[in-house]
N, C-alpha and C. Protein backbone atom coordinates (compact mmCIF):
# COMPACT_ATOMS: atom_id res chain seq x y z
N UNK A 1 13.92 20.38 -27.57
CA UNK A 1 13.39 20.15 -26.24
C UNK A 1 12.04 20.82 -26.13
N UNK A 2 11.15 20.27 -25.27
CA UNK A 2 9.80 20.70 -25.20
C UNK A 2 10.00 21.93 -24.34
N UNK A 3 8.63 22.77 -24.79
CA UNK A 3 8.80 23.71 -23.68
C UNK A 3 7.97 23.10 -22.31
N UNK A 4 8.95 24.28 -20.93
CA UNK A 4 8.59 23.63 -19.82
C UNK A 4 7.25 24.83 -19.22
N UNK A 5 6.89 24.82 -18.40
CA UNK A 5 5.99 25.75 -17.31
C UNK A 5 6.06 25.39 -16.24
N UNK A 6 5.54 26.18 -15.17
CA UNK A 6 5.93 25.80 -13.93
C UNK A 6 4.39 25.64 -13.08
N UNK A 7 3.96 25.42 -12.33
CA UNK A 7 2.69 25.46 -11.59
C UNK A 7 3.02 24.75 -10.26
N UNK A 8 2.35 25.10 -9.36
CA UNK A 8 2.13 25.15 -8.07
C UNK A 8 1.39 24.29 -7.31
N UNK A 9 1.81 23.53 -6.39
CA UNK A 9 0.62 22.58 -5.63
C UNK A 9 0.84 22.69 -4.74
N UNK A 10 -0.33 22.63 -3.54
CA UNK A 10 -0.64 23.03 -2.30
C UNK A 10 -0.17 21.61 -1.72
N UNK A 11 0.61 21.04 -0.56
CA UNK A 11 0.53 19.90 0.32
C UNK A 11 0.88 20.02 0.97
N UNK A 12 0.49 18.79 2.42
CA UNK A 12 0.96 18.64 3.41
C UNK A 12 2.43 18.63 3.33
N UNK A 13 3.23 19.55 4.24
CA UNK A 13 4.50 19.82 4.32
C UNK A 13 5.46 18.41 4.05
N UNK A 14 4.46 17.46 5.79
CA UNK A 14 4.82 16.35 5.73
C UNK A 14 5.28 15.43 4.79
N UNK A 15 3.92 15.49 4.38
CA UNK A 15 3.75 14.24 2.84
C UNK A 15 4.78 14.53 1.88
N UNK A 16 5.49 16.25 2.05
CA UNK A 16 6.06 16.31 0.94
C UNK A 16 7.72 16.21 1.50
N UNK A 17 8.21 16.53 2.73
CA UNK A 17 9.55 16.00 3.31
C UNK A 17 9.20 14.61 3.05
N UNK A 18 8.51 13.31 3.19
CA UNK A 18 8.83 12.03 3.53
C UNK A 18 9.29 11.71 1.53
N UNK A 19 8.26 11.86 0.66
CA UNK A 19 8.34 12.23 -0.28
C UNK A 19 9.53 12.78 -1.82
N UNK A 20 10.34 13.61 -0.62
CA UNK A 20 11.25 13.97 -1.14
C UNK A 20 12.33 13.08 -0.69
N UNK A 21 11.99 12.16 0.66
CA UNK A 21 12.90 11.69 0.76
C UNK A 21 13.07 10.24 -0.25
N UNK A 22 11.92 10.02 -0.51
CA UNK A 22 11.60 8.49 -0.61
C UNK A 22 12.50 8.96 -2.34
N UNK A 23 11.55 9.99 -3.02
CA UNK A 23 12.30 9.60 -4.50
C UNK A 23 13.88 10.33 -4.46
N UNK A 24 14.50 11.02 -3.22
CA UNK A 24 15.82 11.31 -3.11
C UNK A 24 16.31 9.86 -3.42
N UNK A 25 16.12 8.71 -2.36
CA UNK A 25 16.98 7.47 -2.67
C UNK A 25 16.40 6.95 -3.97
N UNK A 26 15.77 7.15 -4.36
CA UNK A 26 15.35 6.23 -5.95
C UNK A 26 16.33 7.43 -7.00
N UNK A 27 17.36 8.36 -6.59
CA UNK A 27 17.44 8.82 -7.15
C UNK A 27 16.88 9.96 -8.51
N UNK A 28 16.02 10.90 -7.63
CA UNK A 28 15.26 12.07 -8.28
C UNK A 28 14.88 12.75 -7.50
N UNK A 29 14.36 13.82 -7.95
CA UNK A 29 13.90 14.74 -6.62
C UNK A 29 12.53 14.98 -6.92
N UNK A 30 11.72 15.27 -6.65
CA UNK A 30 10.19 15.31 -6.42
C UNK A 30 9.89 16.37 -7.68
N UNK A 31 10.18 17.01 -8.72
CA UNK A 31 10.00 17.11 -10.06
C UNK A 31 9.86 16.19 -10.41
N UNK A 32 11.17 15.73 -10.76
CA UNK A 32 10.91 14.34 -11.56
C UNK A 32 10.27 13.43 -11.32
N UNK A 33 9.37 12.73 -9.65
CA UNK A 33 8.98 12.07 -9.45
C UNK A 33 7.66 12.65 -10.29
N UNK A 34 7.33 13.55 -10.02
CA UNK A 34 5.65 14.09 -10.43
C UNK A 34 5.39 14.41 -11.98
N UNK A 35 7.00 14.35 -12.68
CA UNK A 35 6.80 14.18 -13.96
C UNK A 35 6.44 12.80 -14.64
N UNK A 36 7.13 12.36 -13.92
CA UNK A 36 6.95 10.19 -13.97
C UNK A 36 5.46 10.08 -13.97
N UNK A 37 5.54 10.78 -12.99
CA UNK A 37 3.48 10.09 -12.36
C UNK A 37 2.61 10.68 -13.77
N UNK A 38 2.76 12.25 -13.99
CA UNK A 38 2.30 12.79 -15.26
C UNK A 38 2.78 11.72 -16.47
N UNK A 39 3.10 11.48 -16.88
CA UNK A 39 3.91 10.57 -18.10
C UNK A 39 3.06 9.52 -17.99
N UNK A 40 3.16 8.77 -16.85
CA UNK A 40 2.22 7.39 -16.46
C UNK A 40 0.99 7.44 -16.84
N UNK A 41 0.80 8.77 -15.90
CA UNK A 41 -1.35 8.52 -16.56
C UNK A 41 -1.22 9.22 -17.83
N UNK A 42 -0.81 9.57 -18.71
CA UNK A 42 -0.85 10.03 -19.67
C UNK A 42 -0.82 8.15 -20.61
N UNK A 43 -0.17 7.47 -20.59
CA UNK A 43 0.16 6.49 -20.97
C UNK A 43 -1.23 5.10 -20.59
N UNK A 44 -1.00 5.59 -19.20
CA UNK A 44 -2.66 4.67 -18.81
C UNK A 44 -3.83 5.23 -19.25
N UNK A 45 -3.76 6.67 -19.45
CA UNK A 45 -4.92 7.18 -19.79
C UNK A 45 -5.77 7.02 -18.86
N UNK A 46 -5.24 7.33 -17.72
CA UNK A 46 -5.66 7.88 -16.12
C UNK A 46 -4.62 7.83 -15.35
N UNK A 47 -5.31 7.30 -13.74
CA UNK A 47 -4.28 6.82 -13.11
C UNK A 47 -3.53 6.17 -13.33
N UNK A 48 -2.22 5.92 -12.75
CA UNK A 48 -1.47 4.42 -13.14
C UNK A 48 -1.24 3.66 -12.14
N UNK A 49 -2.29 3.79 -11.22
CA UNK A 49 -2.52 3.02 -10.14
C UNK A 49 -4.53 2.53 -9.87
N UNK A 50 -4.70 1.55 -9.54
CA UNK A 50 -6.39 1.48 -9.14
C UNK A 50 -6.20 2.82 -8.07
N UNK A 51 -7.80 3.52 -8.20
CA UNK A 51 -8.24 4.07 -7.46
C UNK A 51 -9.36 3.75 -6.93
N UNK A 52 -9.55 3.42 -5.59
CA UNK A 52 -10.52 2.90 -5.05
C UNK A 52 -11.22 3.39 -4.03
N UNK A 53 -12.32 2.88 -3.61
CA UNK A 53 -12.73 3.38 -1.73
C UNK A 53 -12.36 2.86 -0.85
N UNK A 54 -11.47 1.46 -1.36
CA UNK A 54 -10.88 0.36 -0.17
C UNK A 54 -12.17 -0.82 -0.09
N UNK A 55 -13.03 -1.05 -1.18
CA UNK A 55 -13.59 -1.90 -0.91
C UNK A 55 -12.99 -3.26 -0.85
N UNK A 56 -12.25 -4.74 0.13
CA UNK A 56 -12.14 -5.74 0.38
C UNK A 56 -12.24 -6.10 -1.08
N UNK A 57 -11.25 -7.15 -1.32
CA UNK A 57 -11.54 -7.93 -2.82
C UNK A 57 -12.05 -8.89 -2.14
N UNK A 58 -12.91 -10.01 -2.81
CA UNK A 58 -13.56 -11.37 -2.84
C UNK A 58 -12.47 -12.02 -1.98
N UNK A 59 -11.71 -12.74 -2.17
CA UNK A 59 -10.68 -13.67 -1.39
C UNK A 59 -10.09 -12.75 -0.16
N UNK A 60 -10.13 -11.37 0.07
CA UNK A 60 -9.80 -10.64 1.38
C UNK A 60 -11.02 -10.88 2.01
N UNK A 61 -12.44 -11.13 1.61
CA UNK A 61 -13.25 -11.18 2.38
C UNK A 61 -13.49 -12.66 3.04
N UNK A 62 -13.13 -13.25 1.55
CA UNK A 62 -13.75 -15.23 2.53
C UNK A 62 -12.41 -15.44 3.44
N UNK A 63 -11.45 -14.91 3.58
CA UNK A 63 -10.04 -15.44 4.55
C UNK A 63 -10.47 -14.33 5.81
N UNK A 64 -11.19 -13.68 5.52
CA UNK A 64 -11.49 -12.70 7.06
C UNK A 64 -12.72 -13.39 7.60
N UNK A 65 -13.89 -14.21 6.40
CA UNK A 65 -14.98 -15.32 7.09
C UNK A 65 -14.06 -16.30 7.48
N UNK A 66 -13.37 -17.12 6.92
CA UNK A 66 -12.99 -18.29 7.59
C UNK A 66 -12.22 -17.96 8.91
N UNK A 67 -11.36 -16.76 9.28
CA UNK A 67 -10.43 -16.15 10.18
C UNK A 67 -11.67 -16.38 11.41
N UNK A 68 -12.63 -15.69 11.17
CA UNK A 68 -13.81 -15.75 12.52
C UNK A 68 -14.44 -17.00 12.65
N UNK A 69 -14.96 -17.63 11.41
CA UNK A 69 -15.22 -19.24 11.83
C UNK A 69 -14.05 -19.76 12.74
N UNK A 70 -12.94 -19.40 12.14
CA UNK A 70 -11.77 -20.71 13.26
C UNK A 70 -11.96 -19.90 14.65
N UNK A 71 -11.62 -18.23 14.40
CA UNK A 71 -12.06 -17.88 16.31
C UNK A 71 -13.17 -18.72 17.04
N UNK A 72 -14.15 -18.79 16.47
CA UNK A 72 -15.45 -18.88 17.13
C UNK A 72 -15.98 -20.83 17.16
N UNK A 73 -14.80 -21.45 16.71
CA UNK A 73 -15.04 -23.01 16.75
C UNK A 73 -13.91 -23.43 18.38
N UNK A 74 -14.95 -23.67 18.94
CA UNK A 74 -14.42 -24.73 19.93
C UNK A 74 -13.78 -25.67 20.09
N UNK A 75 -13.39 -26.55 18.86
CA UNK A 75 -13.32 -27.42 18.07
C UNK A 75 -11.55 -27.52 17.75
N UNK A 76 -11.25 -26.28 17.76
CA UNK A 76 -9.69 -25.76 17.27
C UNK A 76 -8.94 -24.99 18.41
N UNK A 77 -7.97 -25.85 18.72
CA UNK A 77 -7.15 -25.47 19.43
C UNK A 77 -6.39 -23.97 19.37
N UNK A 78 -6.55 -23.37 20.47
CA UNK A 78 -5.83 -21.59 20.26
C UNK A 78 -4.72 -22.02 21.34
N UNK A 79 -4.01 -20.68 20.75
CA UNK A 79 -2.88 -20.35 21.75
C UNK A 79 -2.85 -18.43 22.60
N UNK A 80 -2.06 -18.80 23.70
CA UNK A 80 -2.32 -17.94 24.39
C UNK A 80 -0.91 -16.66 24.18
N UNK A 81 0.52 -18.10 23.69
CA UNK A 81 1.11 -16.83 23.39
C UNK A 81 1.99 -17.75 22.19
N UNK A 82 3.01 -16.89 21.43
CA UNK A 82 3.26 -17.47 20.89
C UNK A 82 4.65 -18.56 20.73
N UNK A 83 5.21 -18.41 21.91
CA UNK A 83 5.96 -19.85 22.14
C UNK A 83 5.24 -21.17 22.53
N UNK A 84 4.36 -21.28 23.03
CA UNK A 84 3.07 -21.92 23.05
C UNK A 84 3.31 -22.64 21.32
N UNK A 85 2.42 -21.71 20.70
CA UNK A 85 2.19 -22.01 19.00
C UNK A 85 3.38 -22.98 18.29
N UNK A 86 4.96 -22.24 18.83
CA UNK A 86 6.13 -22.60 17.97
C UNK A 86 6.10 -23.88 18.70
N UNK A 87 6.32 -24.10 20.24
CA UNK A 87 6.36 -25.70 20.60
C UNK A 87 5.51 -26.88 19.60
N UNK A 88 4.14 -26.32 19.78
CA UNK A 88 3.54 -27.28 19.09
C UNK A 88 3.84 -27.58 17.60
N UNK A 89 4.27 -26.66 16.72
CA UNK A 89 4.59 -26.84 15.16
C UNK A 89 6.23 -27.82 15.41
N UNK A 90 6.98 -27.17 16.06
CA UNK A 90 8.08 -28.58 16.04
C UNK A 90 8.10 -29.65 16.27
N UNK A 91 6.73 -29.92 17.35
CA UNK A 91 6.40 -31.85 17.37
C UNK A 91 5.77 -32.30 16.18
């Protein structure tokens, strides 16, 4: 067996009750979750997730242009609520 060490991380209390709860039901407790994550980027040879600034991908951006073209066309019928909407899709 490898040898182990121990080290210390500072977090939000929060982040770390919700945390403990989330990998309690996946069955582990927040060691093992943070050994997983270590193992992962070791394997990705970084993260093992994208890390980003949240920049919009290409197709999140043209469906948020076309989203305001249809607001802003006169042309296309809106609704005010949404039983309104469901009437019209069943005719």
């Amino acid at each position: 067996m490898a040898a182990t060490t121990n080290f210390s991380v500072r977090m939000d209390s929060d982040i770390k009750r919700q945390c403990e709860a989330l990998y309690n039901e996946l069955g582990m407790n927040l060691t093992t979750a943070i050994n997983v994550f270590l193992r992962q980027s070791l394997r990705a040879g970084g993260f093992p997730f994208e890390v980003t600034l949240g920049t919009p991908s290409a197709s999140f951006v043209s469906a948020m242009l076309e989203a305001e073209r249809i607001a802003k066309d006169p042309s296309i019928k809106g609704y005010d609520d949404v039983e309104e909407a469901l009437m019209e899709l069943k005719q």
